[in-house]
N, C-alpha and C. Protein backbone atom coordinates (compact mmCIF):
# COMPACT_ATOMS: atom_id res chain seq x y z
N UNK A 1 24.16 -7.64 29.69
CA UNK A 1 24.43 -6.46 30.49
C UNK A 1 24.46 -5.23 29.59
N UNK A 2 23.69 -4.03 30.40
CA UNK A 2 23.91 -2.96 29.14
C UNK A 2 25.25 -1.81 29.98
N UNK A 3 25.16 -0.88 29.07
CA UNK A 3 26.33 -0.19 29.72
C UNK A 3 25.87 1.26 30.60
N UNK A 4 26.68 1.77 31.20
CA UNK A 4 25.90 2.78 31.90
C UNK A 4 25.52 3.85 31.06
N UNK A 5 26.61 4.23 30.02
CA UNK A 5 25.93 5.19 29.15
C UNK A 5 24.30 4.86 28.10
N UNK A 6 24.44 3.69 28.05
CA UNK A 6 22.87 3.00 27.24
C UNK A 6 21.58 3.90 28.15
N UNK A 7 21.56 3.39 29.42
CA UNK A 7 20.77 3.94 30.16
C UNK A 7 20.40 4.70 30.64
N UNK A 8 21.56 5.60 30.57
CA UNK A 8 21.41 7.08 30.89
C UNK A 8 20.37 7.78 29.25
N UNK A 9 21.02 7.37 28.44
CA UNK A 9 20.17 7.88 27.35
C UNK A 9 18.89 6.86 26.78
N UNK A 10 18.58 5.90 27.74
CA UNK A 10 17.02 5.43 27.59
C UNK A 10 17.66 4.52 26.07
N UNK A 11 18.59 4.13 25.68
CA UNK A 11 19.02 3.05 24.58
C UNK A 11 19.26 1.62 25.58
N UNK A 12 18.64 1.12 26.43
CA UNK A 12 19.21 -0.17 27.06
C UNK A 12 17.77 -1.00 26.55
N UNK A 13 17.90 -1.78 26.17
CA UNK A 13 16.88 -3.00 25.76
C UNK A 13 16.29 -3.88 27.17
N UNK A 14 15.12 -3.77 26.82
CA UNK A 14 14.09 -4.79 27.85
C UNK A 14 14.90 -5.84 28.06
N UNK A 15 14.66 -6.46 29.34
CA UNK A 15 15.64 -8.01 29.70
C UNK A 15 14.19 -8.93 29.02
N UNK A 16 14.51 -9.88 28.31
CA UNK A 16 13.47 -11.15 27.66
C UNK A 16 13.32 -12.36 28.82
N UNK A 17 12.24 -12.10 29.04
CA UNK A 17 11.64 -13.41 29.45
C UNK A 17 11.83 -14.53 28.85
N UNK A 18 12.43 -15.52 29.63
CA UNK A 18 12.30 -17.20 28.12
C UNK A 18 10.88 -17.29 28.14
N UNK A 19 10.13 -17.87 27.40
CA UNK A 19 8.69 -18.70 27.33
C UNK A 19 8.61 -19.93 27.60
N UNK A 20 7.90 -20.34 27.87
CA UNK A 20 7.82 -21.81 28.83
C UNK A 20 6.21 -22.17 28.12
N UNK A 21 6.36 -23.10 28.18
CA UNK A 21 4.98 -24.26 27.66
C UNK A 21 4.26 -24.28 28.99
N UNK A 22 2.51 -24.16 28.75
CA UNK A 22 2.37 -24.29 30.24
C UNK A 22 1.91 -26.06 30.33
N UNK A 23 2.15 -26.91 31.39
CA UNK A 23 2.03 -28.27 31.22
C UNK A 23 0.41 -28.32 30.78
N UNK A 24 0.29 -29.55 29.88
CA UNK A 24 -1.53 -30.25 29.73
C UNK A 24 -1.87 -29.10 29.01
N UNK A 25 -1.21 -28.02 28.38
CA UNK A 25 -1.88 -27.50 27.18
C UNK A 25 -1.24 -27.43 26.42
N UNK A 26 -2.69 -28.07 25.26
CA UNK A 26 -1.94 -28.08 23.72
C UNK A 26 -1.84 -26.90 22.69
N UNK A 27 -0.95 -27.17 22.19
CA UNK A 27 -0.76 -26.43 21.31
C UNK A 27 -1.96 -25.40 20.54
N UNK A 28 -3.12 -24.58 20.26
CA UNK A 28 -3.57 -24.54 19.44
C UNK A 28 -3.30 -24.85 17.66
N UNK A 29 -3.93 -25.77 17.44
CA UNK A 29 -3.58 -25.92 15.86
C UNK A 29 -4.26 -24.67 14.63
N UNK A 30 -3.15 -24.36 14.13
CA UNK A 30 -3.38 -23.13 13.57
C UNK A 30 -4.01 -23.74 12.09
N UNK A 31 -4.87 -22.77 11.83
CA UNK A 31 -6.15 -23.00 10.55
C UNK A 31 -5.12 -22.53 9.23
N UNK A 32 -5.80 -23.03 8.13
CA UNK A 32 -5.29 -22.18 7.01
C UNK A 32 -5.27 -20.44 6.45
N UNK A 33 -4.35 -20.20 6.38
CA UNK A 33 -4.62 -18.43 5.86
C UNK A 33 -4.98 -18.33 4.96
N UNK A 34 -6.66 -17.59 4.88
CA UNK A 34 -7.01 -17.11 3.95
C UNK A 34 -6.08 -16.77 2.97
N UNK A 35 -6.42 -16.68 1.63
CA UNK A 35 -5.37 -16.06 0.86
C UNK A 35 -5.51 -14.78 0.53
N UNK A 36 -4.44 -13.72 0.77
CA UNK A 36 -4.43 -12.59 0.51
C UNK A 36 -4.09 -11.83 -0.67
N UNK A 37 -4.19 -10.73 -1.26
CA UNK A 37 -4.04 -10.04 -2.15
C UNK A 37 -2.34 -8.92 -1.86
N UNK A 38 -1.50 -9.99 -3.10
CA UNK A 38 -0.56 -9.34 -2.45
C UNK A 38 -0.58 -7.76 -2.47
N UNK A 39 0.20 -7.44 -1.36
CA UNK A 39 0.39 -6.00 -1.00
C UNK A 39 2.12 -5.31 -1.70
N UNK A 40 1.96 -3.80 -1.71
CA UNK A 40 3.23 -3.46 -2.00
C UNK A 40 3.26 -2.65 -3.39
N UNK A 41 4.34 -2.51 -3.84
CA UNK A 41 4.38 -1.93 -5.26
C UNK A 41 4.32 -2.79 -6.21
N UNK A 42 3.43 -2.32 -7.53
CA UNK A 42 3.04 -2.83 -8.45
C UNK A 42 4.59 -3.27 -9.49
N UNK A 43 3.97 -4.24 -10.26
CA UNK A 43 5.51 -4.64 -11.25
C UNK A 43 5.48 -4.15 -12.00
N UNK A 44 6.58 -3.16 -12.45
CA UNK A 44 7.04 -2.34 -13.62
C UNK A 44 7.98 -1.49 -12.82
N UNK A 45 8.10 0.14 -13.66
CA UNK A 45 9.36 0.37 -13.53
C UNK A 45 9.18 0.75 -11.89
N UNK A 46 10.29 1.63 -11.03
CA UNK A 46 10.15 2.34 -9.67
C UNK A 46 9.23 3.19 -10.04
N UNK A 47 8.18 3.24 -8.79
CA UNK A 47 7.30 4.06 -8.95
C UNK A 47 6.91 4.92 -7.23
N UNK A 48 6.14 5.85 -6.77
CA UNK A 48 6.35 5.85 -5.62
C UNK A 48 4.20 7.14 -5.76
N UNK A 49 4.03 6.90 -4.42
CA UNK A 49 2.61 7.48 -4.23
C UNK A 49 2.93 8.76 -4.02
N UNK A 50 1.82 9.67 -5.08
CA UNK A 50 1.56 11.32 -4.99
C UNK A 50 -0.03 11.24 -4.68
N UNK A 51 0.25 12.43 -3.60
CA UNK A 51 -1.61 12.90 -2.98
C UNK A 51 -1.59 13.85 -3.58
N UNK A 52 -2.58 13.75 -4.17
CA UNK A 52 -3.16 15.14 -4.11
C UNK A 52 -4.38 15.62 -3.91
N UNK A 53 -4.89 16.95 -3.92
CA UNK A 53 -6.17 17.02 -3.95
C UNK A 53 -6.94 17.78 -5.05
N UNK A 54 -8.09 16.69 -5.39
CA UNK A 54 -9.05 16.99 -6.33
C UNK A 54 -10.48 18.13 -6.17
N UNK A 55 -11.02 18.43 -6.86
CA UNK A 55 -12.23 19.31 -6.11
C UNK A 55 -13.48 17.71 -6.46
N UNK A 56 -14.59 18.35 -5.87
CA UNK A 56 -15.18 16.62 -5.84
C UNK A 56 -15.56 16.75 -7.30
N UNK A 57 -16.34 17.94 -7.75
CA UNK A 57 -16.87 17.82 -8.68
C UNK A 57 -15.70 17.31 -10.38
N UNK A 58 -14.64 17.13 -10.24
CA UNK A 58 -13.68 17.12 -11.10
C UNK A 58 -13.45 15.26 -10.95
N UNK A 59 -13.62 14.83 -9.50
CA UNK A 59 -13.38 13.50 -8.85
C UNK A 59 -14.74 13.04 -9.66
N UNK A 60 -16.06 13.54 -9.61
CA UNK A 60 -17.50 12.80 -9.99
C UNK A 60 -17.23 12.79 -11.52
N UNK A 61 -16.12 13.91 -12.35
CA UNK A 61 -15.94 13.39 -13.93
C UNK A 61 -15.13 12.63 -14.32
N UNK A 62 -14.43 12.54 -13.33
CA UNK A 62 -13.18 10.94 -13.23
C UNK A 62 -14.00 9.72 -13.59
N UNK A 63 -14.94 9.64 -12.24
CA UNK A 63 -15.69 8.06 -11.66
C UNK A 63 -16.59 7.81 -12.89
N UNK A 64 -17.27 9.53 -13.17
CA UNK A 64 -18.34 8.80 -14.53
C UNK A 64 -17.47 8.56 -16.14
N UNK A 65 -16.43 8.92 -16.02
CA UNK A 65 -15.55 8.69 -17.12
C UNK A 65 -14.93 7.03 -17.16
N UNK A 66 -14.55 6.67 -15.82
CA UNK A 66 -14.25 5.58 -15.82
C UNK A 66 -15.39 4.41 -16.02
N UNK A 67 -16.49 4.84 -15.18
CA UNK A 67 -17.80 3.86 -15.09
C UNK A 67 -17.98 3.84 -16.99
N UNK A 68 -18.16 4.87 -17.97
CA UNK A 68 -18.04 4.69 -19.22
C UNK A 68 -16.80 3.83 -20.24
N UNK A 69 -15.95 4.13 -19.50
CA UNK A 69 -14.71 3.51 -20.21
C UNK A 69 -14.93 1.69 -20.15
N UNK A 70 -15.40 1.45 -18.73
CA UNK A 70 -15.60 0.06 -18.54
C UNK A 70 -17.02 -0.60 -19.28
N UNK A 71 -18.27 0.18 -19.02
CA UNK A 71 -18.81 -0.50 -19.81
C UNK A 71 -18.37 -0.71 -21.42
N UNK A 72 -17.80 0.50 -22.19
CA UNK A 72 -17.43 -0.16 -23.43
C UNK A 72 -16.48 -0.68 -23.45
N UNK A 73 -15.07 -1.16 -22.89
CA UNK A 73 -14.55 -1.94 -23.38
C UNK A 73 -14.71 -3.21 -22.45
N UNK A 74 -15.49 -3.26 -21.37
CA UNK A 74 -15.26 -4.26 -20.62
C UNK A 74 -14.35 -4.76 -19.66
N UNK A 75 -13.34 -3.85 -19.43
CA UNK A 75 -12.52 -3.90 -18.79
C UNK A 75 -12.58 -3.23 -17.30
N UNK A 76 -11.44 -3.53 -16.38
CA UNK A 76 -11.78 -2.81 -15.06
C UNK A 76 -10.71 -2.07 -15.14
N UNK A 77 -11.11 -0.39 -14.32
CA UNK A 77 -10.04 0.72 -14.38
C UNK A 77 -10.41 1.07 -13.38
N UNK A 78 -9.47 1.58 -13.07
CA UNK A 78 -9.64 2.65 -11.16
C UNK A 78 -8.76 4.03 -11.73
N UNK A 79 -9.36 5.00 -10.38
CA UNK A 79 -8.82 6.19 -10.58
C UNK A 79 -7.24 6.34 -11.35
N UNK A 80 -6.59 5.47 -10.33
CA UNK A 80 -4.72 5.72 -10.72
C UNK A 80 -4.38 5.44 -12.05
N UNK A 81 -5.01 4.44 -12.58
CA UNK A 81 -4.81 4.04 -13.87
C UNK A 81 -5.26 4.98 -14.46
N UNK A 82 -5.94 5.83 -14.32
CA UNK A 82 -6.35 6.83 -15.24
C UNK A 82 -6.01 8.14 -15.35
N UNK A 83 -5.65 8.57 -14.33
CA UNK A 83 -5.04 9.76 -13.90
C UNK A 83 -3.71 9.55 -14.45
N UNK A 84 -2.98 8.49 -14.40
CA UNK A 84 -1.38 8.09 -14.80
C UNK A 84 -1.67 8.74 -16.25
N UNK A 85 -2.44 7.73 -16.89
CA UNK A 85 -2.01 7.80 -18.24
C UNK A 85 -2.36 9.34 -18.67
N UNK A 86 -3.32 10.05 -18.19
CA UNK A 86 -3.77 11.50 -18.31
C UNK A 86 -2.74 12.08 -18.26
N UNK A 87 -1.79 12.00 -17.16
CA UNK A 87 -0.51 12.22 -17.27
C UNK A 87 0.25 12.08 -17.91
N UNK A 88 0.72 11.29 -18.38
CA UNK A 88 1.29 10.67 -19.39
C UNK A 88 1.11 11.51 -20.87
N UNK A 89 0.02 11.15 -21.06
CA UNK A 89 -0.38 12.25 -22.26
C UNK A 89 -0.58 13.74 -22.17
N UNK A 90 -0.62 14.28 -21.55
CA UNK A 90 -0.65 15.36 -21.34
C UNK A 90 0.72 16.10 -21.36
N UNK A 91 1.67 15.29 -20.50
CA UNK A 91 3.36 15.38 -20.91
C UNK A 91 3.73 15.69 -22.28
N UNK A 92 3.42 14.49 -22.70
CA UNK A 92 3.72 14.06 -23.99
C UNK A 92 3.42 15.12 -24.92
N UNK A 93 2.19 15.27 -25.03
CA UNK A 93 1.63 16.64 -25.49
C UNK A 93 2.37 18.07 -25.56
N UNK A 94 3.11 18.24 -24.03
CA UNK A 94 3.52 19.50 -23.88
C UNK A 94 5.54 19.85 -24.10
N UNK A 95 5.41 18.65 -24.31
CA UNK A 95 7.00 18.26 -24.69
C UNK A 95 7.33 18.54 -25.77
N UNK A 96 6.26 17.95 -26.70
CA UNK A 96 6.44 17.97 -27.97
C UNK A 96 6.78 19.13 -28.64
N UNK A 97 5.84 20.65 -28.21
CA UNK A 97 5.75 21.82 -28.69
C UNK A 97 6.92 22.59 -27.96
């Protein structure tokens, strides 16, 4: 039962239906889940997402900076990883003086 004040302000909860099996049908048997790529924040310290905006032509010296970085060391890098540490150093840099 909700109360009269719940409803007056639109806070009263839906009444739940029970669920019922319907007879002579089975269950569907559920398949395996693909495996996913976990989601969420990365491991290390608290960290949290900044937008910003780039001009493209500054974005096309990112991508060809990175596309270079990977062929020589062989490794894989994406924008964030790179922009971080740009950050990073660039701090560092301006701290110092």
């Amino acid at each position: 039962m909700t109360s009269i004040a719940q409803e007056e302000y639109g806070m009263a909860t839906p009444p739940r239906r029970p669920r019922t099996a319907h007879a002579g049908t089975p269950t569907p048997r559920r398949e395996e889940p693909t495996p996913r790529k976990k989601a969420g924040r990365p491991k290390g310290p608290p960290s949290t997402i900044v937008n910003l905006r780039l001009p493209l032509e500054l974005l096309a010296r990112l991508d060809r900076s990175i596309d270079r970085l990977e062929i020589q060391t062989g490794l894989k890098a994406h924008r964030g990883m790179i922009a971080r540490r740009a950050l990073e150093l660039f701090l560092e840099a301006h701290e110092a003086s």
